[in-house]
C-alpha atoms as a PDB file:
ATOM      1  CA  UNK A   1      66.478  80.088  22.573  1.00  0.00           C
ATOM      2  CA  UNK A   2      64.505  83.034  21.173  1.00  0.00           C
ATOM      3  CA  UNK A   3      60.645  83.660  20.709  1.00  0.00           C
ATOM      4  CA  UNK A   4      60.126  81.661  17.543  1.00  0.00           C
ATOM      5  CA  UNK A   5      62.317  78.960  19.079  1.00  0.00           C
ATOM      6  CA  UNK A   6      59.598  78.869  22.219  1.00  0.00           C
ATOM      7  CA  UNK A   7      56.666  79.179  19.596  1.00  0.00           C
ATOM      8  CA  UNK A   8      58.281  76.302  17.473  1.00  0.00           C
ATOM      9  CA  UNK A   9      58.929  74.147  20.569  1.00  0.00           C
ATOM     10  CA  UNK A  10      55.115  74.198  21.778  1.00  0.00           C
ATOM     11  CA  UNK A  11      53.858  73.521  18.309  1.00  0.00           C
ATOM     12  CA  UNK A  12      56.178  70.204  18.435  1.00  0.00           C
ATOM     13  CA  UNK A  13      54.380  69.298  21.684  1.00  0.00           C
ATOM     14  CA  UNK A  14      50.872  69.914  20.044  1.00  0.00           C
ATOM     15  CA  UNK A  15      51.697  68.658  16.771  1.00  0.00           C
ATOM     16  CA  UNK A  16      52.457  65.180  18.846  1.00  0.00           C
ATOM     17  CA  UNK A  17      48.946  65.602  20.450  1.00  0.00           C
ATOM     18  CA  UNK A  18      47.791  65.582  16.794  1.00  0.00           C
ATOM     19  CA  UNK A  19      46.196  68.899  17.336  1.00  0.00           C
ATOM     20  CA  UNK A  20      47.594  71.450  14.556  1.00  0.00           C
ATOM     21  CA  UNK A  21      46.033  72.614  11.363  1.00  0.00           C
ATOM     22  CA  UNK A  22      47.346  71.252   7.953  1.00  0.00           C
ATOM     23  CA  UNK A  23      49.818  74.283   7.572  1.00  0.00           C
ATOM     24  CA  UNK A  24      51.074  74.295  11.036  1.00  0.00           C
ATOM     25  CA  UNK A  25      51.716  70.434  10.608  1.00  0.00           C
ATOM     26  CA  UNK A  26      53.671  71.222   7.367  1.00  0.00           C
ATOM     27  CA  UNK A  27      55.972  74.071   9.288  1.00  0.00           C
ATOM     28  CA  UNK A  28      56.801  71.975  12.249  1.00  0.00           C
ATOM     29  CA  UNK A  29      57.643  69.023  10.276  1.00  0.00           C
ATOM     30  CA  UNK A  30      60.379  71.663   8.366  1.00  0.00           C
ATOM     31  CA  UNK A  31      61.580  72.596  11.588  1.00  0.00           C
ATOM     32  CA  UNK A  32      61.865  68.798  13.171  1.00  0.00           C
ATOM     33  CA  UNK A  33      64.648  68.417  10.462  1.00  0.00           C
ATOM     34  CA  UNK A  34      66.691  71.062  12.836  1.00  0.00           C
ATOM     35  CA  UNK A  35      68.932  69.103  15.009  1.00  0.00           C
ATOM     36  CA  UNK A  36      67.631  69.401  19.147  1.00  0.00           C
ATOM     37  CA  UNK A  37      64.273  69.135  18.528  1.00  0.00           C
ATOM     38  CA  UNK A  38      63.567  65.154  18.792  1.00  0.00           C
ATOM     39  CA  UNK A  39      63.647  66.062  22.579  1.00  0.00           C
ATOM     40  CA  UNK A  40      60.921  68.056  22.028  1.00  0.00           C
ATOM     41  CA  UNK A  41      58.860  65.871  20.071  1.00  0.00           C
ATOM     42  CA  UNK A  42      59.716  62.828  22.604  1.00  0.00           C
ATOM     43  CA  UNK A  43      57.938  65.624  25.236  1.00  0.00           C
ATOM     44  CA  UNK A  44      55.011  65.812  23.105  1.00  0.00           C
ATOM     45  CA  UNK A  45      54.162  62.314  22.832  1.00  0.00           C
ATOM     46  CA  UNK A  46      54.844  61.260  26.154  1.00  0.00           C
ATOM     47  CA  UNK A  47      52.184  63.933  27.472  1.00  0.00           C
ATOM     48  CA  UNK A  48      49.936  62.790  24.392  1.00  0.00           C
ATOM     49  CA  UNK A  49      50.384  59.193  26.052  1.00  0.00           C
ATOM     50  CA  UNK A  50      49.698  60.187  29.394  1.00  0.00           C
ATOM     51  CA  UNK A  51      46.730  62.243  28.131  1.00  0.00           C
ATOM     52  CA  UNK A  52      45.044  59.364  26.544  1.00  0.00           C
ATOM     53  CA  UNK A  53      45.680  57.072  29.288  1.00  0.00           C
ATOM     54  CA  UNK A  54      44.064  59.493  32.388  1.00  0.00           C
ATOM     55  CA  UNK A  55      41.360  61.360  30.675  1.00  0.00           C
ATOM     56  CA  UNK A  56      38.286  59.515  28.885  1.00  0.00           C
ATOM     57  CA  UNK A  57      37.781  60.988  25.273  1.00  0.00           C
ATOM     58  CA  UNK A  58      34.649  60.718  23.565  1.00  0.00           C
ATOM     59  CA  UNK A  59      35.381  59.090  19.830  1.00  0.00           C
ATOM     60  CA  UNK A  60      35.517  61.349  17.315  1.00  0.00           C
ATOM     61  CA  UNK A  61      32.567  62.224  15.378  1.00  0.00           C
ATOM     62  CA  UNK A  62      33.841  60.902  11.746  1.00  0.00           C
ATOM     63  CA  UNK A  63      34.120  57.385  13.809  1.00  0.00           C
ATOM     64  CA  UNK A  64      30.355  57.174  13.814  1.00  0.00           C
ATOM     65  CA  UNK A  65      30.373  57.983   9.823  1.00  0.00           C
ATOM     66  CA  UNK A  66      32.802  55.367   8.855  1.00  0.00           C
ATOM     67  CA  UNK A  67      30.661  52.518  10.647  1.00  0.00           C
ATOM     68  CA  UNK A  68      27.661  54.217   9.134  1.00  0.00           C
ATOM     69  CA  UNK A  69      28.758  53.850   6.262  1.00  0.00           C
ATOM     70  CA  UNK A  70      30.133  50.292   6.295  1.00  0.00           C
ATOM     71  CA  UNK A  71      27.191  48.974   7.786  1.00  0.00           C
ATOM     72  CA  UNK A  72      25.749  50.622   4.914  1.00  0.00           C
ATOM     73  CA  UNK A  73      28.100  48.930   2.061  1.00  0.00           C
ATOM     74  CA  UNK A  74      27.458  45.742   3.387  1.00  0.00           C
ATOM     75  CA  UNK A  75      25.357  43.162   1.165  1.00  0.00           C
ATOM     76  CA  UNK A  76      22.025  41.806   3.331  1.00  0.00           C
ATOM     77  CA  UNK A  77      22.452  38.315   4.633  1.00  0.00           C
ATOM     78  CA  UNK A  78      20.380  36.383   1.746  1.00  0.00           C
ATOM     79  CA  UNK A  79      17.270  34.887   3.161  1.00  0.00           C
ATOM     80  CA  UNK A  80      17.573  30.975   4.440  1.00  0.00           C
ATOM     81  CA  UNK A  81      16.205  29.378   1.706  1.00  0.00           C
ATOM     82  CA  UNK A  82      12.575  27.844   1.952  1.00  0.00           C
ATOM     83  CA  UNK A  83      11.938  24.157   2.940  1.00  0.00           C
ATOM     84  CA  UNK A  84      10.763  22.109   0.358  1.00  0.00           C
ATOM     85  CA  UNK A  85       8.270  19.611   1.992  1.00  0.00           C
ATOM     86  CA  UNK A  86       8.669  16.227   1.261  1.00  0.00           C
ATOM     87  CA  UNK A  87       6.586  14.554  -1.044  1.00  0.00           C
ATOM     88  CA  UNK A  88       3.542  12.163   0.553  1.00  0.00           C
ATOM     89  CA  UNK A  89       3.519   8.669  -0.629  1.00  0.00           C
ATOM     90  CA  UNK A  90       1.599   7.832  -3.763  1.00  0.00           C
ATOM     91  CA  UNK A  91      -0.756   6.572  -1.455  1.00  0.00           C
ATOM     92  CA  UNK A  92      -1.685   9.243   0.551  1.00  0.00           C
ATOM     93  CA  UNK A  93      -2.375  12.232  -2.156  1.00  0.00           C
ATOM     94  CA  UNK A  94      -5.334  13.671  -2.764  1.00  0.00           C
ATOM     95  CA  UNK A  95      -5.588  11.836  -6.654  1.00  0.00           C
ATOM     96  CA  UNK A  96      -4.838   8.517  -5.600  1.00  0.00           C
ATOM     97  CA  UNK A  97      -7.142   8.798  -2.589  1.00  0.00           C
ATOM     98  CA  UNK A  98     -10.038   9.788  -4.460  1.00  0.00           C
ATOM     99  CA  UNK A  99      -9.277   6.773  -6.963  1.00  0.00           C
ATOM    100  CA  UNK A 100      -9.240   4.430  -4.339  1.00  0.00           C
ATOM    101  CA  UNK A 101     -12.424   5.519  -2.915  1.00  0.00           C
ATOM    102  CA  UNK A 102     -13.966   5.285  -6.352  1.00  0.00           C
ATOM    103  CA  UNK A 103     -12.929   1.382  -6.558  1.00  0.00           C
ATOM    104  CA  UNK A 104     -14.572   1.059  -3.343  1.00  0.00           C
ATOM    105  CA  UNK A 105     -17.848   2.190  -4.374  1.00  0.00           C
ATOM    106  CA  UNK A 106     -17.633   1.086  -7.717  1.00  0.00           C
ATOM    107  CA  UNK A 107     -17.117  -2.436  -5.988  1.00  0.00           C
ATOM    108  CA  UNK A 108     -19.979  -1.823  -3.291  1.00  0.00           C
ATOM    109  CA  UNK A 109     -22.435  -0.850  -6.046  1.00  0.00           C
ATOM    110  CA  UNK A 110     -21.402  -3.868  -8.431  1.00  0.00           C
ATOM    111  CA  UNK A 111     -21.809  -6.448  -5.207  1.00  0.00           C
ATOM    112  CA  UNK A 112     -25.610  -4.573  -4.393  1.00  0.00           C
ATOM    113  CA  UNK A 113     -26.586  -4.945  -8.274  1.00  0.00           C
ATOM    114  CA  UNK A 114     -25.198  -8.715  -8.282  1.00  0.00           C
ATOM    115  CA  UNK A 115     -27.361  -9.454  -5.172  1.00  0.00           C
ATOM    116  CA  UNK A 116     -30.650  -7.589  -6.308  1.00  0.00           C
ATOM    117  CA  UNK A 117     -30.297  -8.974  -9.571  1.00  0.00           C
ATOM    118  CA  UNK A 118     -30.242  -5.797 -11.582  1.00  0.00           C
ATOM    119  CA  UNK A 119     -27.743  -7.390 -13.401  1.00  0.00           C
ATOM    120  CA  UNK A 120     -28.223 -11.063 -14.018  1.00  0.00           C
ATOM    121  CA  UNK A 121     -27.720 -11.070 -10.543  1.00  0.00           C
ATOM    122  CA  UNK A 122     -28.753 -14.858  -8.304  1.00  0.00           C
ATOM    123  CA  UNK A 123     -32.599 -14.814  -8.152  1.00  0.00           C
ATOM    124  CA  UNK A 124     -35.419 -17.784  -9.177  1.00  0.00           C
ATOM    125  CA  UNK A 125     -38.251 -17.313 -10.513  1.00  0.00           C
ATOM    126  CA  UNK A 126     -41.817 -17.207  -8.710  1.00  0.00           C
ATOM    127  CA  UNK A 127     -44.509 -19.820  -9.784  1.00  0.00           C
ATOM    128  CA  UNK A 128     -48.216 -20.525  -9.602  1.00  0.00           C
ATOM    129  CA  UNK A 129     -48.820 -23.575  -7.735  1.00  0.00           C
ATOM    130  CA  UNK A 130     -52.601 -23.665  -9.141  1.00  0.00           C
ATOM    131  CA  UNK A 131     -53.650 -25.209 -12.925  1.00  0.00           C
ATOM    132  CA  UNK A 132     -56.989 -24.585 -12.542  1.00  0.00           C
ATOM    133  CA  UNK A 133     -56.751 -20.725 -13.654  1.00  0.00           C
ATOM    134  CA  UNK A 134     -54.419 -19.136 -15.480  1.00  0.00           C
ATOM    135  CA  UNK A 135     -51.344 -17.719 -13.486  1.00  0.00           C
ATOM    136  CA  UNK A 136     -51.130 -13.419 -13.740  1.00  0.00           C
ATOM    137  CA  UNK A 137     -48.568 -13.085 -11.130  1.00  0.00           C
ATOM    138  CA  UNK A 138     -44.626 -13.033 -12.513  1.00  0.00           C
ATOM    139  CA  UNK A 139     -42.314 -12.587  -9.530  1.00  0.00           C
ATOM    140  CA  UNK A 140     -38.716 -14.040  -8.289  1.00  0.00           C
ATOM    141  CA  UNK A 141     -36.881 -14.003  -5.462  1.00  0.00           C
ATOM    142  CA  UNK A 142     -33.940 -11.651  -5.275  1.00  0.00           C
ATOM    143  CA  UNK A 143     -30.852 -12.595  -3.048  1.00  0.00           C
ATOM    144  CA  UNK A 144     -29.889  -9.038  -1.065  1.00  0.00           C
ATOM    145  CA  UNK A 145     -27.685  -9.001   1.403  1.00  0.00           C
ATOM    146  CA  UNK A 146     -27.797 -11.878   3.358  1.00  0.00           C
ATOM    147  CA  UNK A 147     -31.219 -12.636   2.946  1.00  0.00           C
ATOM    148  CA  UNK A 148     -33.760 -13.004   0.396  1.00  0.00           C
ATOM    149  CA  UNK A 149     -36.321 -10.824  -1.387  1.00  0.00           C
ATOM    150  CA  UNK A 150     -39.809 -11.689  -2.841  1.00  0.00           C
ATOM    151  CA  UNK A 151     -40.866  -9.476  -5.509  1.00  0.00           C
ATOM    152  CA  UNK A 152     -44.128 -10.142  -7.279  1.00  0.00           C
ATOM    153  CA  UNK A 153     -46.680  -8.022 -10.182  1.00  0.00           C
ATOM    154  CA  UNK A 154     -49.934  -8.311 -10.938  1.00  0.00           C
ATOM    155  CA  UNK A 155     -50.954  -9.761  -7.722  1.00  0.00           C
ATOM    156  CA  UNK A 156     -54.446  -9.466  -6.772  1.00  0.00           C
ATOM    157  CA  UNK A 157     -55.189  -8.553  -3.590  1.00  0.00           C
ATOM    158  CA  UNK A 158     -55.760 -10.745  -0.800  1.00  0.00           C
ATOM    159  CA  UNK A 159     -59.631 -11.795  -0.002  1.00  0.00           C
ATOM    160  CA  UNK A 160     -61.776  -9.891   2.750  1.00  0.00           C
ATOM    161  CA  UNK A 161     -59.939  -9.935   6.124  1.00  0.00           C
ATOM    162  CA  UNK A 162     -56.983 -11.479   4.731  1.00  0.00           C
ATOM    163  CA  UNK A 163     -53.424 -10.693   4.246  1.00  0.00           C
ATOM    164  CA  UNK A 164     -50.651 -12.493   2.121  1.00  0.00           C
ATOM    165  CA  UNK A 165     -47.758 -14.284   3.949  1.00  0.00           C
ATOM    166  CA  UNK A 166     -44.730 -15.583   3.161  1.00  0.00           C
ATOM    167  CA  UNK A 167     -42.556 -18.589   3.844  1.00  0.00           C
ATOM    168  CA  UNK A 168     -39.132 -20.232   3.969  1.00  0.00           C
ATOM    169  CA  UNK A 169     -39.001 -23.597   4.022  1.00  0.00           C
ATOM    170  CA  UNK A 170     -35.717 -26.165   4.284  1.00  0.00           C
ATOM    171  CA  UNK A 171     -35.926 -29.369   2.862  1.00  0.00           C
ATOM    172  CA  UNK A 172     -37.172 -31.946   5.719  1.00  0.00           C
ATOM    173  CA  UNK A 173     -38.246 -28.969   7.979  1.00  0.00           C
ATOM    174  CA  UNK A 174     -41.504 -27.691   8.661  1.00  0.00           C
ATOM    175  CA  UNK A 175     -42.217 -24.096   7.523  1.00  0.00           C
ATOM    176  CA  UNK A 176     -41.180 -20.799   8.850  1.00  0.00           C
ATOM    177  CA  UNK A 177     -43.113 -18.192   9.311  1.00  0.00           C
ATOM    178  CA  UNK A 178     -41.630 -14.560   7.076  1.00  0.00           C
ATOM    179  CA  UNK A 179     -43.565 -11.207   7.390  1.00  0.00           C
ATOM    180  CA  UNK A 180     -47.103 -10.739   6.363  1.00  0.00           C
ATOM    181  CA  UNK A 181     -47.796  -7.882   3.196  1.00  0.00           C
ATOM    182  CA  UNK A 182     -50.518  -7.062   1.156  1.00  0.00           C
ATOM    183  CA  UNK A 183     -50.228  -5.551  -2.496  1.00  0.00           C
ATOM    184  CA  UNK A 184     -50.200  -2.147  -3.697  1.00  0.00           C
ATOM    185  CA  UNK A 185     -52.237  -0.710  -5.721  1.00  0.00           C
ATOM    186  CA  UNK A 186     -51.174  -1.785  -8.787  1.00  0.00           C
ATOM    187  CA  UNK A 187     -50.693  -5.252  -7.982  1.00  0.00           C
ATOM    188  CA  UNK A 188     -46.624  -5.078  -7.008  1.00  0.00           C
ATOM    189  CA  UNK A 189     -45.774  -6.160  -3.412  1.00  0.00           C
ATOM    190  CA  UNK A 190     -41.933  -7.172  -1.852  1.00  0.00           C
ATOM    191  CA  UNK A 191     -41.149  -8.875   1.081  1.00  0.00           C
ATOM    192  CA  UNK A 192     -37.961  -9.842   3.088  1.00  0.00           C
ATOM    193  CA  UNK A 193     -37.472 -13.216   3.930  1.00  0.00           C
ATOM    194  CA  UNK A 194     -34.493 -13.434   7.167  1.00  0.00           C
ATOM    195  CA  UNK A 195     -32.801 -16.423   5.243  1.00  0.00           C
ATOM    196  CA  UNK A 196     -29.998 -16.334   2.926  1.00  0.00           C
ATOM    197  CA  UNK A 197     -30.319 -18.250  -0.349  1.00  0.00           C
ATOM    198  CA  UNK A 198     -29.551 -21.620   0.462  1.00  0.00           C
ATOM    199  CA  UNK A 199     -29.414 -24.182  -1.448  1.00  0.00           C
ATOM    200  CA  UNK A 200     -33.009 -26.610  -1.732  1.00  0.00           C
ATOM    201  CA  UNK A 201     -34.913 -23.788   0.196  1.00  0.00           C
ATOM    202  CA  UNK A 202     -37.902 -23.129  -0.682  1.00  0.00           C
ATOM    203  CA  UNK A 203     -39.995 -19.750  -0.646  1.00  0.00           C
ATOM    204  CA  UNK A 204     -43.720 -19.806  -0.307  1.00  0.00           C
ATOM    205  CA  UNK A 205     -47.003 -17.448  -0.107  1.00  0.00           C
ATOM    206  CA  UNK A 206     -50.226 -18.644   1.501  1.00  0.00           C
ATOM    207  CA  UNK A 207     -53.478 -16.493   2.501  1.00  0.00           C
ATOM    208  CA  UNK A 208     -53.313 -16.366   6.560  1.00  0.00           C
ATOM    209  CA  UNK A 209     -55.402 -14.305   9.218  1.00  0.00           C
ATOM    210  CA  UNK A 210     -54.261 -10.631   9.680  1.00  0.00           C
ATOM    211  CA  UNK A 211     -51.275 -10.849  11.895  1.00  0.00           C
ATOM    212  CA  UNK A 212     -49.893 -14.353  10.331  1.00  0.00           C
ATOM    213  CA  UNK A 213     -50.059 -17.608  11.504  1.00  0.00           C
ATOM    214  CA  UNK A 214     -47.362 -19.760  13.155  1.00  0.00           C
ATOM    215  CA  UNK A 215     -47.871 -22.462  10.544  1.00  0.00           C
ATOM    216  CA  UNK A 216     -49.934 -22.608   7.085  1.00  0.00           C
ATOM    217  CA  UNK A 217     -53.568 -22.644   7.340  1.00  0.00           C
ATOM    218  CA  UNK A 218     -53.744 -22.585   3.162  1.00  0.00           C
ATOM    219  CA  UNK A 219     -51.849 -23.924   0.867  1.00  0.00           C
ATOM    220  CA  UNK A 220     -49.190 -22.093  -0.586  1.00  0.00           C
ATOM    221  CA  UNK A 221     -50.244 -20.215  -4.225  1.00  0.00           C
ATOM    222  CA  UNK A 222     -47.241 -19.046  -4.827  1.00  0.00           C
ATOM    223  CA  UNK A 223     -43.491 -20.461  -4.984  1.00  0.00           C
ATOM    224  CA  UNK A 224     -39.916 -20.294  -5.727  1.00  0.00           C
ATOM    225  CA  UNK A 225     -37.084 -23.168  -5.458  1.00  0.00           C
ATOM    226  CA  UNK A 226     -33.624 -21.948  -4.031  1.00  0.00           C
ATOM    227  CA  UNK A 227     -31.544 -23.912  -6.093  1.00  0.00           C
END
């Protein structure tokens, strides 16, 4: 074997290690077609073999680039779509909510104007019990709420030391006793009576003591028929 024989056979064993330039790759694979020289080249790969196997290589740099780069080339994961939220019940949104609360105090108001009478609401008229003069006081009684209101105009008012008082009395009962009031003013005085408006009461006013009395100590001057 002579010197370019030797040279040849060593580039065979580093051409398996896959460590020649482009041109010495291109000579040794023109003198692999010799015959003798797959020996060589078995050599070459073996120790490339063993080499990988006992020594720890780091990976080559271009390794990094490629997986760069495909992490790179790869499309973003789209973003989960958003949750719709479900829709709340006719019911409960704000619209029908506000609606309902509306026919509540659309109801509550109507109810408050039927009772007070603002409306041609239940209420009887209040009446002068004497002939003898003629009678300046209009009035009626106004059922609110459970119980009954006297309103009255153009009342005088009551006589030195004196208050007005009113009344309720059921039929075959003797009177009872409501709150004492004088009139303003102008003549315009209300009361509340504890009663509701049932049916053959009657409501009365009589002059009494300040303070009230238990019972009548006038007559009554004033009245109105629950009927």
């Amino acid at each position: 074997m002579d010197e370019r024989d030797q040279q040849m056979q060593e580039l065979i064993e580093l051409y398996a290690l896959g460590g020649l330039e482009p041109e010495e790759r291109a000579l040794v694979e023109a003198y692999l077609k010799k015959e003798g020289c797959a020996e060589t080249l078995a050599r070459g790969r073996l120790a490339a073999y063993a080499l990988a196997v006992s020594v720890e290589q780091p990976p080559p740099a271009s390794l990094r680039e490629r997986v760069l780069a495909a992490a790179a080339a790869t499309k973003p994961a789209k973003p989960p779509a958003a949750v719709t939220p479900l829709r709340p019940a006719f019911w409960m949104q704000p619209g029908w909510l506000a609606a309902a609360a509306a026919v509540v105090i659309v109801v509550f108001a109507a109810t408050w104007a039927f009772e007070s009478g603002i409306f041609g609401g239940r209420s009887w008229a209040v009446g002068c019990t004497s002939t003898a003069t003629p009678c300046t006081v209009s009035g009626r009684v106004v059922a609110a709420g459970g119980a009954l209101r006297f309103e009255a105009h153009g009342m005088p008012p009551a006589p030195a030391g004196k208050v007005y008082q009113a009344w309720y009395i059921r039929a075959g009962a003797k009177p009872t006793p409501a709150p004492t009031f004088n009139p303003d003013a102008h003549g315009d005085a209300t009361v509340v009576l504890p009663v509701g408006a049932e049916k053959g009461l009657t409501v009365a006013v009589t002059i009494e003591p300040p303070g009230g009395s238990a019972a009548p100590t006038t007559k009554p001057i004033w009245v109105a028929s629950i009927n």
